[in-house]
C-alpha atoms as a PDB file:
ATOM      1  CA  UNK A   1      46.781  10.732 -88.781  1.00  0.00           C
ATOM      2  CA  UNK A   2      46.994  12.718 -85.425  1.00  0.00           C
ATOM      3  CA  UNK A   3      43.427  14.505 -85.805  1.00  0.00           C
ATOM      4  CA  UNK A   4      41.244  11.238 -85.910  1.00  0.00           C
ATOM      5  CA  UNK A   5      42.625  10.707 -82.351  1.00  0.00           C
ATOM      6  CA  UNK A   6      42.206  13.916 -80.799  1.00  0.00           C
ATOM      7  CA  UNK A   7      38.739  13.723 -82.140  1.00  0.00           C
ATOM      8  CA  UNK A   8      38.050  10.187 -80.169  1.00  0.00           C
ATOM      9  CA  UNK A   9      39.833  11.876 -77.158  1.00  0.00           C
ATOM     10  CA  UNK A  10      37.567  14.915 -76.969  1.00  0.00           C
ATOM     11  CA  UNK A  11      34.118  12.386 -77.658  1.00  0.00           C
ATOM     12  CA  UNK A  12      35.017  10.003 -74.577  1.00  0.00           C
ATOM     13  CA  UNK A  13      35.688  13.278 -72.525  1.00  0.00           C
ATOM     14  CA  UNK A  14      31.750  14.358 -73.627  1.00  0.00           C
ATOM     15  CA  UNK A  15      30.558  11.190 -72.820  1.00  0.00           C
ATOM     16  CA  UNK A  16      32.717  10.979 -69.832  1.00  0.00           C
ATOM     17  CA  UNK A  17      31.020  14.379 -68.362  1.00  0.00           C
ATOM     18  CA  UNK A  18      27.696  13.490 -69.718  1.00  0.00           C
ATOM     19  CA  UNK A  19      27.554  10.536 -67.784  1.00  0.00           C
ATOM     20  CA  UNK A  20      28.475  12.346 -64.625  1.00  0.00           C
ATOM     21  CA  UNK A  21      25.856  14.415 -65.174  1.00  0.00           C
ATOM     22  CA  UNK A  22      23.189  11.543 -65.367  1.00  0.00           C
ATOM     23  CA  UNK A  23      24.287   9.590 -62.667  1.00  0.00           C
ATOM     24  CA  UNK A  24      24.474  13.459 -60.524  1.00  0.00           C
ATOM     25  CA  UNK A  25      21.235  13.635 -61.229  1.00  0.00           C
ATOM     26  CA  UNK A  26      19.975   9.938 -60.584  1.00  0.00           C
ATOM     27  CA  UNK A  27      21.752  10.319 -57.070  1.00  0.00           C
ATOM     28  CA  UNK A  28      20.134  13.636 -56.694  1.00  0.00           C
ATOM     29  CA  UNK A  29      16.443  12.243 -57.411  1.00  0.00           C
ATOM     30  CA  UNK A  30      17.320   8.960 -55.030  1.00  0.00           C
ATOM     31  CA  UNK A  31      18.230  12.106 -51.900  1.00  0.00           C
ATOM     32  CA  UNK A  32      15.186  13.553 -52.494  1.00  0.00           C
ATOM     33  CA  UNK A  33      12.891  10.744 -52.339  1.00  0.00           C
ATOM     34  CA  UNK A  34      14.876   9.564 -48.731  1.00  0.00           C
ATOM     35  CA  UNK A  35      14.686  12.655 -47.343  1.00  0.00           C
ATOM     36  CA  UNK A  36      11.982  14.578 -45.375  1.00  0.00           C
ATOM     37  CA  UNK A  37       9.236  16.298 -46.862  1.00  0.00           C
ATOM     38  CA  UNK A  38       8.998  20.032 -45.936  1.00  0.00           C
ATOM     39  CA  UNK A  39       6.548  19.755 -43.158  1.00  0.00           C
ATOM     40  CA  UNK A  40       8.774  17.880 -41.018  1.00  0.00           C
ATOM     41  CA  UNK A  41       6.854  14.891 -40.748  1.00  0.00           C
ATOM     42  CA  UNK A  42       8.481  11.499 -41.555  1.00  0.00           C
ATOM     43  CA  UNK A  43       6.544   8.398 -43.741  1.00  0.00           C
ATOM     44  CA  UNK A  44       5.292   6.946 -40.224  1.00  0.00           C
ATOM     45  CA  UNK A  45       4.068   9.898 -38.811  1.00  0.00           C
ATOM     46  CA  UNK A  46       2.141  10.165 -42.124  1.00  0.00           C
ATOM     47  CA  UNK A  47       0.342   6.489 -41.584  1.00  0.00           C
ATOM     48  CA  UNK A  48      -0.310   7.591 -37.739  1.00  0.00           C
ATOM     49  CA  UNK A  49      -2.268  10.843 -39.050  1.00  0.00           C
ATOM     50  CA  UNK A  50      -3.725   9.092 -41.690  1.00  0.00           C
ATOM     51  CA  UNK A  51      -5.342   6.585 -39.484  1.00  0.00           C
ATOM     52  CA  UNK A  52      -6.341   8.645 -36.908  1.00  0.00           C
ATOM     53  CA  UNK A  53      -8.638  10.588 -39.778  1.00  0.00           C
ATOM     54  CA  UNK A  54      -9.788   7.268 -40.483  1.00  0.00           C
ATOM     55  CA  UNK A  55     -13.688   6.959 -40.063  1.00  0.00           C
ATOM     56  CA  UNK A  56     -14.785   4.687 -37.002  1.00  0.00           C
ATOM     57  CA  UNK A  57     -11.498   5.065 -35.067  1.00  0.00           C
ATOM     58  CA  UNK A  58     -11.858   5.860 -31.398  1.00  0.00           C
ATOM     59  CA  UNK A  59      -9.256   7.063 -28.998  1.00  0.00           C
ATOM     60  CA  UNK A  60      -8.971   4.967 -25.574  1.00  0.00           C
ATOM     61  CA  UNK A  61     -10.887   6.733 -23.034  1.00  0.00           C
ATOM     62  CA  UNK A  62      -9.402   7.807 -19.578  1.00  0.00           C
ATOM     63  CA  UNK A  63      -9.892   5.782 -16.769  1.00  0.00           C
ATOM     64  CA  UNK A  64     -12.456   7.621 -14.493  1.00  0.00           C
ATOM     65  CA  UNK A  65     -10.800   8.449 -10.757  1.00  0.00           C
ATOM     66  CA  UNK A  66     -12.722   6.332  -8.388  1.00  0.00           C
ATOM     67  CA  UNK A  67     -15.070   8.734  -5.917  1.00  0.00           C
ATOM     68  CA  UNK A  68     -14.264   9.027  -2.721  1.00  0.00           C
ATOM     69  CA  UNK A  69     -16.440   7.319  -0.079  1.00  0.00           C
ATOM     70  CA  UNK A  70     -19.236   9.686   1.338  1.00  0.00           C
ATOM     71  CA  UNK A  71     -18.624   9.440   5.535  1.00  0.00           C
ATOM     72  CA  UNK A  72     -21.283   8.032   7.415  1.00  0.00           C
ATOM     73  CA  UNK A  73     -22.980  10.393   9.620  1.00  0.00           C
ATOM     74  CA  UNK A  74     -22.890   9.625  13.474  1.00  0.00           C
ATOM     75  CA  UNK A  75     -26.417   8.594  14.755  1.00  0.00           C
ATOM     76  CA  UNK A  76     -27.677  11.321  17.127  1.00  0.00           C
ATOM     77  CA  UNK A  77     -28.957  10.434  20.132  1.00  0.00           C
ATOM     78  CA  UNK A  78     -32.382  10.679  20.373  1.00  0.00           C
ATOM     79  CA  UNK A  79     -33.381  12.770  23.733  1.00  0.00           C
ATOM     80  CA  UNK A  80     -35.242  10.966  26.505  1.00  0.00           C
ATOM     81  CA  UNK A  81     -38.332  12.832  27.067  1.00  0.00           C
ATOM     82  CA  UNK A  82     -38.046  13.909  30.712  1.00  0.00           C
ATOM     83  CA  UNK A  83     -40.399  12.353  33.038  1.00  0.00           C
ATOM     84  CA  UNK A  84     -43.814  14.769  33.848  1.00  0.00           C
ATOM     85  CA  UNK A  85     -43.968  15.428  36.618  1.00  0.00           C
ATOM     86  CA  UNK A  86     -46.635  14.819  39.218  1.00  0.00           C
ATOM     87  CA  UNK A  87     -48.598  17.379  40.501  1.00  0.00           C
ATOM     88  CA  UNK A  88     -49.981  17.897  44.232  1.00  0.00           C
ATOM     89  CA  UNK A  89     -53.860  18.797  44.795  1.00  0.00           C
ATOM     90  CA  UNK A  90     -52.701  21.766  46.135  1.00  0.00           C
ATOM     91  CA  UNK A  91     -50.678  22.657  42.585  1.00  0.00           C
ATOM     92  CA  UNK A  92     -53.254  21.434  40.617  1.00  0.00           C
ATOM     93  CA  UNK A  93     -56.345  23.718  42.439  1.00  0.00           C
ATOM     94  CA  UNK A  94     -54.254  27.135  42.109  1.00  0.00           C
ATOM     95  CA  UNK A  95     -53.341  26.222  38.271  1.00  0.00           C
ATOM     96  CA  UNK A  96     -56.692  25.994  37.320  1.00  0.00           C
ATOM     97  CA  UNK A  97     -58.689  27.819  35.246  1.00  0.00           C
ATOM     98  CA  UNK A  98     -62.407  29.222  37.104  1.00  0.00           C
ATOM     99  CA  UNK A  99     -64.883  31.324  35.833  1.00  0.00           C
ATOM    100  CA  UNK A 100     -65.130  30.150  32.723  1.00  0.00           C
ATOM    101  CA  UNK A 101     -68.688  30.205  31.080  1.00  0.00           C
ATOM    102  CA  UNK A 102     -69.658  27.253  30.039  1.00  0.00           C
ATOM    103  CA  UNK A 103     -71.128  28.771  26.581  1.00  0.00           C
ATOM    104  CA  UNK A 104     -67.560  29.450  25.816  1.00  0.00           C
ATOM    105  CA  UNK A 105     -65.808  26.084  27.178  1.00  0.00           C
ATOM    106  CA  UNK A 106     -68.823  24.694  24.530  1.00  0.00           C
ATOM    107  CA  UNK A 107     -68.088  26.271  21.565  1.00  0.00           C
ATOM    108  CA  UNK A 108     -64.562  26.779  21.550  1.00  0.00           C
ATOM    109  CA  UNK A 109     -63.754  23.419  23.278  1.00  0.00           C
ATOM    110  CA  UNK A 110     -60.445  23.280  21.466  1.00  0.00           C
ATOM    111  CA  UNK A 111     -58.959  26.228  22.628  1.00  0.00           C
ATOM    112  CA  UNK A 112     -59.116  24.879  26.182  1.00  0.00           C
ATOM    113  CA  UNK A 113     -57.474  21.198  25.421  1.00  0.00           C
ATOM    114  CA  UNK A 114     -55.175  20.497  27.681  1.00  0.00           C
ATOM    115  CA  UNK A 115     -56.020  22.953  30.259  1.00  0.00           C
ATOM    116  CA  UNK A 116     -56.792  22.290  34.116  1.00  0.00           C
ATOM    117  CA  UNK A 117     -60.450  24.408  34.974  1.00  0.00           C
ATOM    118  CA  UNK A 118     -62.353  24.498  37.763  1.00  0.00           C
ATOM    119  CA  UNK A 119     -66.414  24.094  37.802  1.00  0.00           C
ATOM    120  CA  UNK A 120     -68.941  22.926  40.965  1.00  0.00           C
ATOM    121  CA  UNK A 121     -72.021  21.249  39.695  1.00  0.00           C
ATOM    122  CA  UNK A 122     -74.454  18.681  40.443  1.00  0.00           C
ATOM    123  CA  UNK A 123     -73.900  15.169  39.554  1.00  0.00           C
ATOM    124  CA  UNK A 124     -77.023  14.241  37.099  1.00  0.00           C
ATOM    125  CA  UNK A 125     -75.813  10.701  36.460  1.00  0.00           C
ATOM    126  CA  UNK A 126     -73.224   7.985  37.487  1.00  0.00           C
ATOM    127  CA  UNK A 127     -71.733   4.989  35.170  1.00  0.00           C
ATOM    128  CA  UNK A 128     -69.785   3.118  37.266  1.00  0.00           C
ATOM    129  CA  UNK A 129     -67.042   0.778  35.031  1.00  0.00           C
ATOM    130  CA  UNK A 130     -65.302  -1.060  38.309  1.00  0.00           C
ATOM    131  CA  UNK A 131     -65.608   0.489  42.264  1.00  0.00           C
ATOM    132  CA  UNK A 132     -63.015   3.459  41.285  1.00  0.00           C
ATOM    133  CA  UNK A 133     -63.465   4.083  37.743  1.00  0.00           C
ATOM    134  CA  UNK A 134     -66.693   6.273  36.947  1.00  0.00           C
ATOM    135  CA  UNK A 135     -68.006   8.163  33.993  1.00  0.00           C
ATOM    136  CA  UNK A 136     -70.017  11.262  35.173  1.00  0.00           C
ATOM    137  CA  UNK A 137     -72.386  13.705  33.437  1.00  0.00           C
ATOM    138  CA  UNK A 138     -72.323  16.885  35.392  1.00  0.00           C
ATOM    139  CA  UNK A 139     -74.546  20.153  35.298  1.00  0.00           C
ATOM    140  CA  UNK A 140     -71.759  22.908  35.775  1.00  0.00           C
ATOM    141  CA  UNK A 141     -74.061  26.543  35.960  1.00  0.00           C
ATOM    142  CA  UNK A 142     -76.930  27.088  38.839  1.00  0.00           C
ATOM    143  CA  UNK A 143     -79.845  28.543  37.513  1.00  0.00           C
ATOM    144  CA  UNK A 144     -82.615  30.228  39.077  1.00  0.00           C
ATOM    145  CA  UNK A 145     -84.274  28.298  41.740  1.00  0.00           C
ATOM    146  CA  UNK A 146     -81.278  26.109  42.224  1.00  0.00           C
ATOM    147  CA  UNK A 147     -81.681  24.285  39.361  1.00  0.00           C
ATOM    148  CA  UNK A 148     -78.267  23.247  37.060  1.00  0.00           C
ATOM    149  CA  UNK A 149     -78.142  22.851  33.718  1.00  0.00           C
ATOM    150  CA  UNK A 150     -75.132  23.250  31.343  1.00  0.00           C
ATOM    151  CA  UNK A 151     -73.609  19.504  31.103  1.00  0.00           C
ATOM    152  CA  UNK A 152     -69.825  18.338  31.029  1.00  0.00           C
ATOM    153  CA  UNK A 153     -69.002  14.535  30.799  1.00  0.00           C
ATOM    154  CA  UNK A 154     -66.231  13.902  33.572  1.00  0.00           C
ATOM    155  CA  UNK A 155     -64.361  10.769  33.627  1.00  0.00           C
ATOM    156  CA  UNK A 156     -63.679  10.394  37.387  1.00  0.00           C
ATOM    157  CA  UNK A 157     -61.491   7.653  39.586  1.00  0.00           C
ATOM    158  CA  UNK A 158     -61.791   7.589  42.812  1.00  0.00           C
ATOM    159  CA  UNK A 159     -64.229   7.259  46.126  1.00  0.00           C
ATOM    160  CA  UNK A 160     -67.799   6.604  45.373  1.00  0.00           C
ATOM    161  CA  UNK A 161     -70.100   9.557  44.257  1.00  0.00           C
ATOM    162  CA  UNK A 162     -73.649   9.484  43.550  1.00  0.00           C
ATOM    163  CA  UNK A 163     -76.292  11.530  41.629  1.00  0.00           C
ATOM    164  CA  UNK A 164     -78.070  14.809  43.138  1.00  0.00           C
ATOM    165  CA  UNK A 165     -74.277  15.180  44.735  1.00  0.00           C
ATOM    166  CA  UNK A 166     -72.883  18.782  44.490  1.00  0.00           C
ATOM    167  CA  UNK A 167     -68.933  18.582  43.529  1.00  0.00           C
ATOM    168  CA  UNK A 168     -65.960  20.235  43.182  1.00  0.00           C
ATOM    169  CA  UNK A 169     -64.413  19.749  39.765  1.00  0.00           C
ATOM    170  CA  UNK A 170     -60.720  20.069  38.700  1.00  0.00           C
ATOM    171  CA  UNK A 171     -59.598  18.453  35.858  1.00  0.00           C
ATOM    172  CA  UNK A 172     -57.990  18.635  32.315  1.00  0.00           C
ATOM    173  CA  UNK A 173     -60.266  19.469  29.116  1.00  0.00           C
ATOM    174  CA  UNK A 174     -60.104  16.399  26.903  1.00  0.00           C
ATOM    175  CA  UNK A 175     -62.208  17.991  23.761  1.00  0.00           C
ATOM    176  CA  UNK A 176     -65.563  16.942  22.939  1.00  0.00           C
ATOM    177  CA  UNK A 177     -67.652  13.492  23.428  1.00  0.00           C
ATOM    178  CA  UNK A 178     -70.850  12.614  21.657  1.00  0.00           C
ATOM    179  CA  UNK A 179     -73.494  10.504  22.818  1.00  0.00           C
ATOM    180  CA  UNK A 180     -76.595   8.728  22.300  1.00  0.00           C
ATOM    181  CA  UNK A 181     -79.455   9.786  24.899  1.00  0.00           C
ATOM    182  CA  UNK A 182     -82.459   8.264  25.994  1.00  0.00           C
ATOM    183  CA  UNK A 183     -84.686   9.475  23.262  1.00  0.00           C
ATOM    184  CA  UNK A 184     -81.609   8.250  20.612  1.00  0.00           C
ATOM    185  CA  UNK A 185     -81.210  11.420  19.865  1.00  0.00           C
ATOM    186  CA  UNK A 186     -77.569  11.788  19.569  1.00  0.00           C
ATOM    187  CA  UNK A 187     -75.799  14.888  22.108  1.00  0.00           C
ATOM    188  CA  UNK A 188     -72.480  16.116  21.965  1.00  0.00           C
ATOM    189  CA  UNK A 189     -70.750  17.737  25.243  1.00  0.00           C
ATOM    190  CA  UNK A 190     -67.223  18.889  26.370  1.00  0.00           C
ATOM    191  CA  UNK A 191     -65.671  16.186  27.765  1.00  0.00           C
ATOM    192  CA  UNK A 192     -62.952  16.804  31.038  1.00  0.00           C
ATOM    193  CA  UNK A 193     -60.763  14.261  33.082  1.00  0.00           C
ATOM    194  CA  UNK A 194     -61.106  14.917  36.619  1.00  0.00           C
ATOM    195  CA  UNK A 195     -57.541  15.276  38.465  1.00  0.00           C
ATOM    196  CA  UNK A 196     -59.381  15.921  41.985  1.00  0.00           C
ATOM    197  CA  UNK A 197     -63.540  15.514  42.846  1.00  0.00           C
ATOM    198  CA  UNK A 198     -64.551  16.662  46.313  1.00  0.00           C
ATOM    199  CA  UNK A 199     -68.177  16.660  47.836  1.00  0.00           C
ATOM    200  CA  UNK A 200     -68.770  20.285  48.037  1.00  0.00           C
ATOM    201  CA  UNK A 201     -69.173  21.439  51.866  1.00  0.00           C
END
């Protein structure tokens, strides 16, 4: 009657173990799904990574740094032009130009703009604007005979002169002037400002 017994004993002892064993293994399987993967990274990293693959997802761009503001340049000061200065008859008489031919002060007026010359001629007509202000047309080279020819418009102010006068001119090339004559015939001359007119002695 003993062996019946010992039999039960040694079946609750398998059972026993074999139960261990499940409920080792159960415990095992429970670690394993609570603990972290392999690559380190834990459930919520996983979601973060996921999303940020998602399609359509932007990142939040940096704020731009705000420019700096440019300086305003100082205004320069613009220079005063100085003051010209005035010139005495005597200055003006040893400045000018003489000798020029009057072919040349013709055809190359412009290279003589500006520039104080000398010519004597005869006065061949007289426009007078008010009882200082003329406009002049002189004959500047003395042919044979005495007889002038060559003609320069002078803008003149200052005493009286009349035609068939013989002058002293000094003045400042202008450039050229172009008129209508008598004929209407239209004439185009150098053109001077007269700085000093004297009756020639």
């Amino acid at each position: 009657m003993q062996q019946p017994t010992k039999k039960r004993s040694i079946l609750w002892v398998v059972l026993a173990a074999g139960g261990a064993a499940v409920l080792l293994c159960m415990a095992c399987g429970i670690l394993a799904a609570l603990s972290p993967s392999k690559t380190g990274s834990t459930p919520s990293e996983e979601v973060a990574v996921a999303t940020a693959a998602e399609p359509g997802a932007t990142r939040t761009p940096r704020p731009t740094q705000t420019p700096r503001p440019t300086q305003t340049p100082k205004p320069t000061a613009t220079p005063k032009p100085s003051p010209t200065p005035t010139l005495t008859i005597q200055e003006i008489k040893a400045m000018a130009k003489r000798g020029i031919p009057y072919d040349s002060l013709a055809r190359n007026t412009e290279q003589y703009v500006g520039q104080v010359v000398y010519y004597r001629g005869e006065v061949i007509q007289v426009l007078e604007s008010s009882p200082t202000d003329y406009q002049l047309r002189v004959n500047v080279t003395q042919g044979e005979y005495g007889i002038w020819k060559d003609t320069v418009f002078v803008r003149y102010r200052g005493p009286r002169v009349l035609e068939d006068d013989i002058v002293d001119l000094w003045g400042i090339v202008q450039g050229r002037i172009t008129y209508t004559a008598v004929l209407g015939n239209q004439i185009t001359i150098p053109e001077i400002k007269a700085l000093a007119l004297e009756l020639a002695g």
